[in-house]
N, C-alpha and C. Protein backbone atom coordinates (compact mmCIF):
# COMPACT_ATOMS: atom_id res chain seq x y z
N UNK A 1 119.34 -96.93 140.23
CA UNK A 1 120.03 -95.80 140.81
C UNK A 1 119.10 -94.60 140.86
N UNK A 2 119.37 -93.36 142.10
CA UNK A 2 118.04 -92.49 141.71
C UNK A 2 119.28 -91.16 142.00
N UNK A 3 118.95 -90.01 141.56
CA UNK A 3 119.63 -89.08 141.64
C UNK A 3 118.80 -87.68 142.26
N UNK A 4 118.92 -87.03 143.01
CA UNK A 4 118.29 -85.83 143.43
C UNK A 4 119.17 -84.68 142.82
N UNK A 5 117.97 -83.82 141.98
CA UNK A 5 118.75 -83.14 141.10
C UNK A 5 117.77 -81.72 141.68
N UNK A 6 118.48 -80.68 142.75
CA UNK A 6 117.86 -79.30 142.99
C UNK A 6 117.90 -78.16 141.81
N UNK A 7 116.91 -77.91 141.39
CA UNK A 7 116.69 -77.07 140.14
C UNK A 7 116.88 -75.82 140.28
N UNK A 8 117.47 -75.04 140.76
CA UNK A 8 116.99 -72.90 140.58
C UNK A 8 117.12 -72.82 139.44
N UNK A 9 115.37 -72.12 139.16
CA UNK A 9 114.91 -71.88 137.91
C UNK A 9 114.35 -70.29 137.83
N UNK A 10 113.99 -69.82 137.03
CA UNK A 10 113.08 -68.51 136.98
C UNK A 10 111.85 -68.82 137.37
N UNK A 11 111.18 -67.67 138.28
CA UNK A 11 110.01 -68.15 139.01
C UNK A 11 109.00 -67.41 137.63
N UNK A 12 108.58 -68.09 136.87
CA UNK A 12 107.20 -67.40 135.79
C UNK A 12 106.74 -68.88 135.20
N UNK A 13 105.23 -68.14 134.37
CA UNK A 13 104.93 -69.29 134.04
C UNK A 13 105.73 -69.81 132.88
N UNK A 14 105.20 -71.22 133.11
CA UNK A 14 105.73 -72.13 131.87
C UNK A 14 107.02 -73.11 131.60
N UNK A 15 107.82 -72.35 133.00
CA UNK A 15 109.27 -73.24 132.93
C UNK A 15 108.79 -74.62 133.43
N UNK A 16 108.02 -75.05 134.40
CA UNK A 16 107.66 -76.35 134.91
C UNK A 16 107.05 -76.88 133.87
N UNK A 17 106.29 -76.77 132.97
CA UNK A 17 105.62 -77.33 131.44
C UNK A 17 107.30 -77.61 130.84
N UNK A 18 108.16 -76.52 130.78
CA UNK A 18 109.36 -77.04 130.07
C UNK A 18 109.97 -77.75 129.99
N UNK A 19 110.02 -78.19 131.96
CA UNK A 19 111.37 -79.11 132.63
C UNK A 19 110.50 -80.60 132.37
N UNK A 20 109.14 -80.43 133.00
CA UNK A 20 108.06 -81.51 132.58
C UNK A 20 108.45 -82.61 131.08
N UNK A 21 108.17 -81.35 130.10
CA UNK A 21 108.60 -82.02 128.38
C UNK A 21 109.77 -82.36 128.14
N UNK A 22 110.59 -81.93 129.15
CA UNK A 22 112.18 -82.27 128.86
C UNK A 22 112.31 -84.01 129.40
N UNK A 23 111.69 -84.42 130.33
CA UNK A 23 111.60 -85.54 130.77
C UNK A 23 110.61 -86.15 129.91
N UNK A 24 109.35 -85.56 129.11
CA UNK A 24 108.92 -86.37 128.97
C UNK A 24 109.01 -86.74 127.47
N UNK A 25 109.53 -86.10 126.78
CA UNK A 25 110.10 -86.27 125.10
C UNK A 25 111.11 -87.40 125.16
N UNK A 26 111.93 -87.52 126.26
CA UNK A 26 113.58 -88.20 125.87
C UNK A 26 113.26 -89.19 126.78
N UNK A 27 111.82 -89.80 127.68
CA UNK A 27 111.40 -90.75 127.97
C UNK A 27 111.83 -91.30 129.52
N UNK A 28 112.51 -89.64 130.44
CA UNK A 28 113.12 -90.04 131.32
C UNK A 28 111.87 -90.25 132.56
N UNK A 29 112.18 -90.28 133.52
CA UNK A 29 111.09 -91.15 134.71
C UNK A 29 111.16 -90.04 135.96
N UNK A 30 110.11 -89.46 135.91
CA UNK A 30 110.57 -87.90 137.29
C UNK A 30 109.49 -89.12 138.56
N UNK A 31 110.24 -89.66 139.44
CA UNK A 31 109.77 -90.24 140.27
C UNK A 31 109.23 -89.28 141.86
N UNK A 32 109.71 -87.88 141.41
CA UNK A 32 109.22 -87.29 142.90
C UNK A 32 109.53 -85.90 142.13
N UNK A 33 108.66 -84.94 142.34
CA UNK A 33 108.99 -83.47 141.86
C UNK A 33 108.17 -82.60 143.23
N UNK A 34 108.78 -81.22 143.01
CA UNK A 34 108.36 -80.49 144.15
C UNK A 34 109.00 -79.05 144.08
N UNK A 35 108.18 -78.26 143.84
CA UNK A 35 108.60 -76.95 143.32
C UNK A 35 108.23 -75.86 144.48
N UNK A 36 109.06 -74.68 144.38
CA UNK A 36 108.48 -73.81 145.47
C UNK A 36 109.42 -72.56 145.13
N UNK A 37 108.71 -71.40 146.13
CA UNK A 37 109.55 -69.65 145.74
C UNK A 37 110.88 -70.48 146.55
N UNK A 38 112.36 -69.74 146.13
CA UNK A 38 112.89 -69.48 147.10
C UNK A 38 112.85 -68.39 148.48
N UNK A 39 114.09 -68.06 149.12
CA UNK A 39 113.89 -66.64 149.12
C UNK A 39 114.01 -65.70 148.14
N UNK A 40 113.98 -66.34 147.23
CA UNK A 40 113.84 -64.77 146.44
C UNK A 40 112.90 -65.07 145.68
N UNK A 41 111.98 -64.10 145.76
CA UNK A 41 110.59 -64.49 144.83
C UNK A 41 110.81 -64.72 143.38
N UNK A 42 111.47 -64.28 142.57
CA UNK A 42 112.24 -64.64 141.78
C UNK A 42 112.60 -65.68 141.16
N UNK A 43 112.96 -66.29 142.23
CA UNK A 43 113.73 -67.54 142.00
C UNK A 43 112.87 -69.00 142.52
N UNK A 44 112.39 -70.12 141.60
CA UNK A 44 112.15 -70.98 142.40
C UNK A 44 113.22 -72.52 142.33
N UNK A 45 113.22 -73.60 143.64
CA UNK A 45 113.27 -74.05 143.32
C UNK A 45 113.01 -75.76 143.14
N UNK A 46 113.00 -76.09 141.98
CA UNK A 46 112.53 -77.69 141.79
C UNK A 46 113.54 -78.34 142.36
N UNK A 47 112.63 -79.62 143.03
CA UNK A 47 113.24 -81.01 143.70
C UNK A 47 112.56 -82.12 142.85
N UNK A 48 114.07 -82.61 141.80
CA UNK A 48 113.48 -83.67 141.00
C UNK A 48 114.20 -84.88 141.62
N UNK A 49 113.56 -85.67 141.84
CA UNK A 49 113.95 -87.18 142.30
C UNK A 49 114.00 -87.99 141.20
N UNK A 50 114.76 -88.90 140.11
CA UNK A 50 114.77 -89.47 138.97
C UNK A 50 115.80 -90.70 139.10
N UNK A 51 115.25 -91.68 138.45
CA UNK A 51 115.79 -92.71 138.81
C UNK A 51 116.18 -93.79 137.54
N UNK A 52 117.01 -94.44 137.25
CA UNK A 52 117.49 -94.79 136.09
C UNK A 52 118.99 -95.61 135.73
N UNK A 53 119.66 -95.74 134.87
CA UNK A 53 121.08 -96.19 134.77
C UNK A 53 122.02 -94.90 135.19
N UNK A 54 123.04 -94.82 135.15
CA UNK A 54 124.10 -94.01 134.80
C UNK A 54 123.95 -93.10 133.83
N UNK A 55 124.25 -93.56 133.08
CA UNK A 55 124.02 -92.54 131.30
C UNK A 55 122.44 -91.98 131.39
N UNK A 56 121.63 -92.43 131.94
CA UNK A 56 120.33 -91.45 131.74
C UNK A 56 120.41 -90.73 133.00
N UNK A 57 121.08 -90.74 134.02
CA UNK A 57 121.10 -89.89 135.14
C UNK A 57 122.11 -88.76 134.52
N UNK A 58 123.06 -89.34 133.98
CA UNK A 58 123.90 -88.08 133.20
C UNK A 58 123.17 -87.22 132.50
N UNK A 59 122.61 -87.98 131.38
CA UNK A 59 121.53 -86.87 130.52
C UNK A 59 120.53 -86.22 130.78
N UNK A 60 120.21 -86.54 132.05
CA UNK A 60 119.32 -85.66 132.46
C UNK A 60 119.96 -84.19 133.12
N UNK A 61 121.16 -84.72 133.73
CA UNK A 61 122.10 -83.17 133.91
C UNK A 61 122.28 -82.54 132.65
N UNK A 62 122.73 -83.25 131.95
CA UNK A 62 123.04 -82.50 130.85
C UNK A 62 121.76 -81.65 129.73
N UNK A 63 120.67 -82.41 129.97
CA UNK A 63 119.65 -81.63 129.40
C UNK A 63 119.34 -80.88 129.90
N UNK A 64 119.08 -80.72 131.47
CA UNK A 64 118.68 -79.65 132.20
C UNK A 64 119.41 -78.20 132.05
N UNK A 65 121.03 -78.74 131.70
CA UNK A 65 121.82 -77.83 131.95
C UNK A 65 121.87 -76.90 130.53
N UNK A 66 121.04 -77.49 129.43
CA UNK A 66 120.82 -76.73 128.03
C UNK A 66 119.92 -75.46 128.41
N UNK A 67 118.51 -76.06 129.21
CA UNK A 67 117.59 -74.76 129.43
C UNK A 67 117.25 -73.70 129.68
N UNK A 68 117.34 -72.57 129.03
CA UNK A 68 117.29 -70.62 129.10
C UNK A 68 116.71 -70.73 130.44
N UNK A 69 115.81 -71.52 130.73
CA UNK A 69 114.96 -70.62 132.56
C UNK A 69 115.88 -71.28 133.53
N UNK A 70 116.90 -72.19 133.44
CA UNK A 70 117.87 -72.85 134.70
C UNK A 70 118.71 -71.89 134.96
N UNK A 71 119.04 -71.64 136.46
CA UNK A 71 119.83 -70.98 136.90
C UNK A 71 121.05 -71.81 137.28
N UNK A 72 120.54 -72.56 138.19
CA UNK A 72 121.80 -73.85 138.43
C UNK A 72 121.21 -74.80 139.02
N UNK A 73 121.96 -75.95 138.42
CA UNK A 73 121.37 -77.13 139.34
C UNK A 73 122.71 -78.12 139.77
N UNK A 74 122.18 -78.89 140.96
CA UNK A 74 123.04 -79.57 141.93
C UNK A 74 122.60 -80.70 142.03
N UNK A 75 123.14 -81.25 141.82
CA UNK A 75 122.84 -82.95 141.82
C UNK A 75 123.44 -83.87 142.82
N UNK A 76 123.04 -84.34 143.26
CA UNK A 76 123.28 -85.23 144.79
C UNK A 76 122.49 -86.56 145.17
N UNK A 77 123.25 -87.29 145.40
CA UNK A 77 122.85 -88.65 145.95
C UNK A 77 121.98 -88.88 147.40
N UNK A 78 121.20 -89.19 147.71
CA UNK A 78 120.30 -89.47 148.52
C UNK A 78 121.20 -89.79 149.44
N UNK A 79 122.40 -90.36 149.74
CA UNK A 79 123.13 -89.89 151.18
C UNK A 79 123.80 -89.34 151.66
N UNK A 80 124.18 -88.11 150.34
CA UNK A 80 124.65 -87.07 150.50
C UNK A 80 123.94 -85.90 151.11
N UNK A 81 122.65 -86.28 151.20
CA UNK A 81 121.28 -85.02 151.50
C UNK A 81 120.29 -85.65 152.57
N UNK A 82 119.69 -84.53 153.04
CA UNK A 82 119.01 -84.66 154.21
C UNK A 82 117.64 -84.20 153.16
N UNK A 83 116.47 -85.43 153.01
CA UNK A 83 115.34 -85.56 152.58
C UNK A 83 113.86 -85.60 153.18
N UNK A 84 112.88 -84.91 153.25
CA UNK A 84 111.70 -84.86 154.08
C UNK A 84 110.49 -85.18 152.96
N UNK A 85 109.57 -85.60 153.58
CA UNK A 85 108.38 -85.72 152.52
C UNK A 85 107.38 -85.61 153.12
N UNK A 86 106.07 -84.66 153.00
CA UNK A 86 104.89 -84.29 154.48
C UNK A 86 103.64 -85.53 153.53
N UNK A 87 103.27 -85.80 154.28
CA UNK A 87 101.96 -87.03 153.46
C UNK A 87 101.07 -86.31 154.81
N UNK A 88 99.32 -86.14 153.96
CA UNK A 88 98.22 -86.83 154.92
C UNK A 88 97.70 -87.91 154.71
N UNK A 89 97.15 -88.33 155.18
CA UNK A 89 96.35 -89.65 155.34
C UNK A 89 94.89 -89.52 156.09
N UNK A 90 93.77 -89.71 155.59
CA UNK A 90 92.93 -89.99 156.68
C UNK A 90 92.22 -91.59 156.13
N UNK A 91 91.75 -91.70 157.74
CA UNK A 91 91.67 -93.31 157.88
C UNK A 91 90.27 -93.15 158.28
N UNK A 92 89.26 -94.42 158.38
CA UNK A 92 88.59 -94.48 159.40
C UNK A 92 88.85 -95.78 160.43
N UNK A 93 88.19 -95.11 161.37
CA UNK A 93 88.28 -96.03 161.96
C UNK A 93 87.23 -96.41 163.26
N UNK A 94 87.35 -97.51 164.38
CA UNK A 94 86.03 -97.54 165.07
C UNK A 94 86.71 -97.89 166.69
N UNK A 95 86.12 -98.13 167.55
CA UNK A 95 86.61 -98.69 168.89
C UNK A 95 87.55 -99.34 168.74
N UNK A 96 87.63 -100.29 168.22
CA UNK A 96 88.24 -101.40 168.21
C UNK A 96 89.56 -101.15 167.33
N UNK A 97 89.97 -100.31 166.84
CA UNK A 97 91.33 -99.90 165.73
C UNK A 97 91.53 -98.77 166.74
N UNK A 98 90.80 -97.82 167.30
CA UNK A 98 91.66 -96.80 167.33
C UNK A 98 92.88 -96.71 168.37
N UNK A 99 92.83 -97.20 168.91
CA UNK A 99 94.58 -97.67 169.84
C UNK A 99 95.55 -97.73 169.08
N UNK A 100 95.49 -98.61 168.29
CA UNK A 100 96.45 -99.37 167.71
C UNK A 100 96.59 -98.29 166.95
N UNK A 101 95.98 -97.62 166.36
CA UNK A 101 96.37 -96.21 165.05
C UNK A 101 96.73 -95.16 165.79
N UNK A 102 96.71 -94.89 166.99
CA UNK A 102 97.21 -93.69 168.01
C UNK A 102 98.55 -94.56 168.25
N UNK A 103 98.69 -95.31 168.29
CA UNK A 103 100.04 -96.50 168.92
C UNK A 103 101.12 -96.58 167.93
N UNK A 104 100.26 -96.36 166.74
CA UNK A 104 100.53 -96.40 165.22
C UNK A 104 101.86 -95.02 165.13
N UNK A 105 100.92 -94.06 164.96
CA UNK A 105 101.38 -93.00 165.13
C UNK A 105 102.62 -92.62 166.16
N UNK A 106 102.16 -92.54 167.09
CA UNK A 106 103.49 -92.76 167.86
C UNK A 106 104.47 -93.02 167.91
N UNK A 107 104.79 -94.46 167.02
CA UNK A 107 105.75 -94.95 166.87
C UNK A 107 106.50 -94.62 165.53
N UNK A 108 105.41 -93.75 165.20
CA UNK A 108 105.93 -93.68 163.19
C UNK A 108 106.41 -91.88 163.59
N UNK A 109 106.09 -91.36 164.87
CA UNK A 109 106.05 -89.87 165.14
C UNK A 109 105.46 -89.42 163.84
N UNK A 110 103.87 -89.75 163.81
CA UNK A 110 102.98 -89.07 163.30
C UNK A 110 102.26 -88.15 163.83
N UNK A 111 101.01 -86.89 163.82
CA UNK A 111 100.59 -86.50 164.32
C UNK A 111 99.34 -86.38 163.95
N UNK A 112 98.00 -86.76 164.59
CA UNK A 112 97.36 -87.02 164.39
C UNK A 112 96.27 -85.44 164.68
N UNK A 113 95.98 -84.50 163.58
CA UNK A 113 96.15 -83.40 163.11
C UNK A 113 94.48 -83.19 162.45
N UNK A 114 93.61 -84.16 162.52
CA UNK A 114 92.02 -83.81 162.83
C UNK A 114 91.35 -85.05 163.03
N UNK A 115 89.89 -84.54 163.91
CA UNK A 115 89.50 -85.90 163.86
C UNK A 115 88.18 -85.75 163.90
N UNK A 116 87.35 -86.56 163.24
CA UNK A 116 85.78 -86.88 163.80
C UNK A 116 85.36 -87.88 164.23
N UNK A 117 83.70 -88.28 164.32
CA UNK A 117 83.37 -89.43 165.06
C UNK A 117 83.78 -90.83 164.43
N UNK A 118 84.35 -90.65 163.14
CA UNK A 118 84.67 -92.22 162.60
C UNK A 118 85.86 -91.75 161.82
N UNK A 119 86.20 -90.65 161.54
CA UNK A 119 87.49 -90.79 160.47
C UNK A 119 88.61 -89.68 161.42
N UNK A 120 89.76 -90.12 161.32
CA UNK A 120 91.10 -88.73 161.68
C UNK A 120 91.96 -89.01 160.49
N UNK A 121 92.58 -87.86 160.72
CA UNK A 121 93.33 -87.27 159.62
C UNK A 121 94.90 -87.50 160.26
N UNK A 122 96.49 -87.74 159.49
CA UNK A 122 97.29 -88.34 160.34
C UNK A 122 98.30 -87.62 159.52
N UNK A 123 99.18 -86.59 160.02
CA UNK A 123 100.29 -86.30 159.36
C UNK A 123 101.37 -86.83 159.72
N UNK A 124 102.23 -86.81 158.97
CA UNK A 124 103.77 -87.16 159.19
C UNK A 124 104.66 -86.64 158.18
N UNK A 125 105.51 -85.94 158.40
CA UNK A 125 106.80 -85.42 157.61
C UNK A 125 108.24 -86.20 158.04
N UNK A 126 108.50 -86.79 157.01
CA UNK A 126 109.60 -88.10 157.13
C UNK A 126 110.60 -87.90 155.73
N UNK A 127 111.19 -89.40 155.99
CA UNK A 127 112.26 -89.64 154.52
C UNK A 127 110.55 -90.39 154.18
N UNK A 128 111.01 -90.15 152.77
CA UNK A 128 110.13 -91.16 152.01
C UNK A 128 109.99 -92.56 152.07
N UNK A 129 111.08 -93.11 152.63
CA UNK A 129 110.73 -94.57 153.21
C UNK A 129 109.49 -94.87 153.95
N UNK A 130 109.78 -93.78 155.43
CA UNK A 130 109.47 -93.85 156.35
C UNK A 130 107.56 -93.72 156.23
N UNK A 131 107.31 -92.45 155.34
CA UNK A 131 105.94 -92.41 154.68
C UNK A 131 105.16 -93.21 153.92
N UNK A 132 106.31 -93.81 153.10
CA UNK A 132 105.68 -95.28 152.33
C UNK A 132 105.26 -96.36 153.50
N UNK A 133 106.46 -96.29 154.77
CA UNK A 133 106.00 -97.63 156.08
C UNK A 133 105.12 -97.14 156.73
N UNK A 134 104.73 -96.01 157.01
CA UNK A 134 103.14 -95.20 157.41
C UNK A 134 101.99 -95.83 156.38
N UNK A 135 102.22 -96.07 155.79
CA UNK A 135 100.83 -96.25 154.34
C UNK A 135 100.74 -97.87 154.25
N UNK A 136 101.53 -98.64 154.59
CA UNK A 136 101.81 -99.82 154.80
C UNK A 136 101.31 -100.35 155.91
N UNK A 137 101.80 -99.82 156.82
CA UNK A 137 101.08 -100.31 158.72
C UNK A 137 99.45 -99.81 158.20
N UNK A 138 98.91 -98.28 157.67
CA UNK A 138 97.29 -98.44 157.85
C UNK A 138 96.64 -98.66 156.60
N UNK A 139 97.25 -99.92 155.68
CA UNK A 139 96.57 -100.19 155.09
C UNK A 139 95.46 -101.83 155.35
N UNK A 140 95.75 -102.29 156.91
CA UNK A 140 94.93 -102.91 157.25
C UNK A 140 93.49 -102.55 157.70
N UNK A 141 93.89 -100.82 157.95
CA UNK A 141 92.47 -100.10 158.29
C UNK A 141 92.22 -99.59 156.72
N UNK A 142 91.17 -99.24 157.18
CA UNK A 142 90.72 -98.79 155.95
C UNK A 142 90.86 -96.72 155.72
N UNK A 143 91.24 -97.00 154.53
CA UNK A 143 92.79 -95.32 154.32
C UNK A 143 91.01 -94.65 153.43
N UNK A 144 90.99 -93.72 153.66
CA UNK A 144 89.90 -93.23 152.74
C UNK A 144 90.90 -92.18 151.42
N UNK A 145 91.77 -91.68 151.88
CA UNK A 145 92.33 -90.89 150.97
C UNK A 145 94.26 -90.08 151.48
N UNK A 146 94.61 -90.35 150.74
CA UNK A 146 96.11 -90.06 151.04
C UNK A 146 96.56 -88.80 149.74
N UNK A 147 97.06 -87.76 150.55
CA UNK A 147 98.28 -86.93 150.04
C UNK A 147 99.70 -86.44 150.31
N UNK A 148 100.16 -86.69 149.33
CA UNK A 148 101.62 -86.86 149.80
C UNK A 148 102.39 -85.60 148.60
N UNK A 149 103.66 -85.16 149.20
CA UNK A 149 104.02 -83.68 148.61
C UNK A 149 105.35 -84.79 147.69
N UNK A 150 105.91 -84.21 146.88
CA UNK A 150 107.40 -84.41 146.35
C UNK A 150 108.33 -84.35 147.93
N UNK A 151 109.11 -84.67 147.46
CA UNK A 151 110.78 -85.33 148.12
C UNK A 151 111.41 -83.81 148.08
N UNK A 152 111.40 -83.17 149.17
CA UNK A 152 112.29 -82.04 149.58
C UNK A 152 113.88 -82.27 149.92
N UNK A 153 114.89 -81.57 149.27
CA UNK A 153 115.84 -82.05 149.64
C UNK A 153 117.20 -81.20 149.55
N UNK A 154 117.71 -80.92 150.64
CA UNK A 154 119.43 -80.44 150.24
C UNK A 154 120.22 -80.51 150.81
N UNK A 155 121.57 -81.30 150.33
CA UNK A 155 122.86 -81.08 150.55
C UNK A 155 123.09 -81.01 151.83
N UNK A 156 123.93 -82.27 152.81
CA UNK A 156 124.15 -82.24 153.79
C UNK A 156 125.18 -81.35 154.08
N UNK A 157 125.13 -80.28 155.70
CA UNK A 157 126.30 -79.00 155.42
C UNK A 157 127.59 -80.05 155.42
N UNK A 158 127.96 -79.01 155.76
CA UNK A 158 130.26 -79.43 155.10
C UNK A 158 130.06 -79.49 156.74
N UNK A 159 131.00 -80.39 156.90
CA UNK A 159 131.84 -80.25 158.45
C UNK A 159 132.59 -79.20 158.76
């Protein structure tokens, strides 16, 4: 089971070392994190992706919800929320691949975002599935280096 748990926290140092030890003392599993200002400089907030039974998805609300720097947090199921994840990738590649990795792209609505005489660079902002099946299709070429952000995520609106 995985739970998306949106954090508003106090924006200073040290609360991310906090929320960090809170997962990592009681042995829980932060499978995607991703922190940022809100609008209010003030305020930031964490996107924890965590994944587990029942009872440890509980306790992780419930620990979070002990901590002096939490403002509030919202917890939501992955089809309750609309999720993005930006990855780069650069590849190389030669005559003979590069079609198929422009073809690639295309079909994955990647954008292919620098390039030189043997290597380009390939963005895509997706669900996390969709970025993992990007990394999958060019791992027949050869990937020189991949970065990928945490799992952005909130709350589909109300009807």
């Amino acid at each position: 089971m995985k739970k998306i748990y949106s954090v508003l926290v106090e924006n200073r140092s040290g609360v991310l070392c906090k929320v960090a030890g809170l997962f990592s003392r009681r042995c829980f599993n932060i499978d995607s994190l991703a922190v940022g200002e809100t609008d209010d400089a003030a305020v930031s907030c964490m996107t924890i992706v965590s994944s587990g039974d029942e009872r440890t998805l509980e306790q992780i609300e419930k620990q979070l919800n002990k901590k002096l720097d939490i403002i509030k947090i919202k917890t939501f199921e992955e089809s309750q929320s609309i999720s993005r994840e930006l990855m780069l990738v650069k590849v190389k590649f030669n005559k003979g691949n590069r079609r198929d990795i422009m073809e690639t792209c295309e079909i994955m609505k990647a954008q292919i975002v620098d390039m030189s005489k043997n290597q380009m660079m390939i963005q895509i902002c997706d669900v996390p599935e969709r970025t993992a099946l990007l990394i999958t299709l060019l791992q027949s070429i050869s990937i020189v280096e991949v970065a990928r952000t945490g799992t952005l995520a909130l709350p589909k609106c109300d009807a």
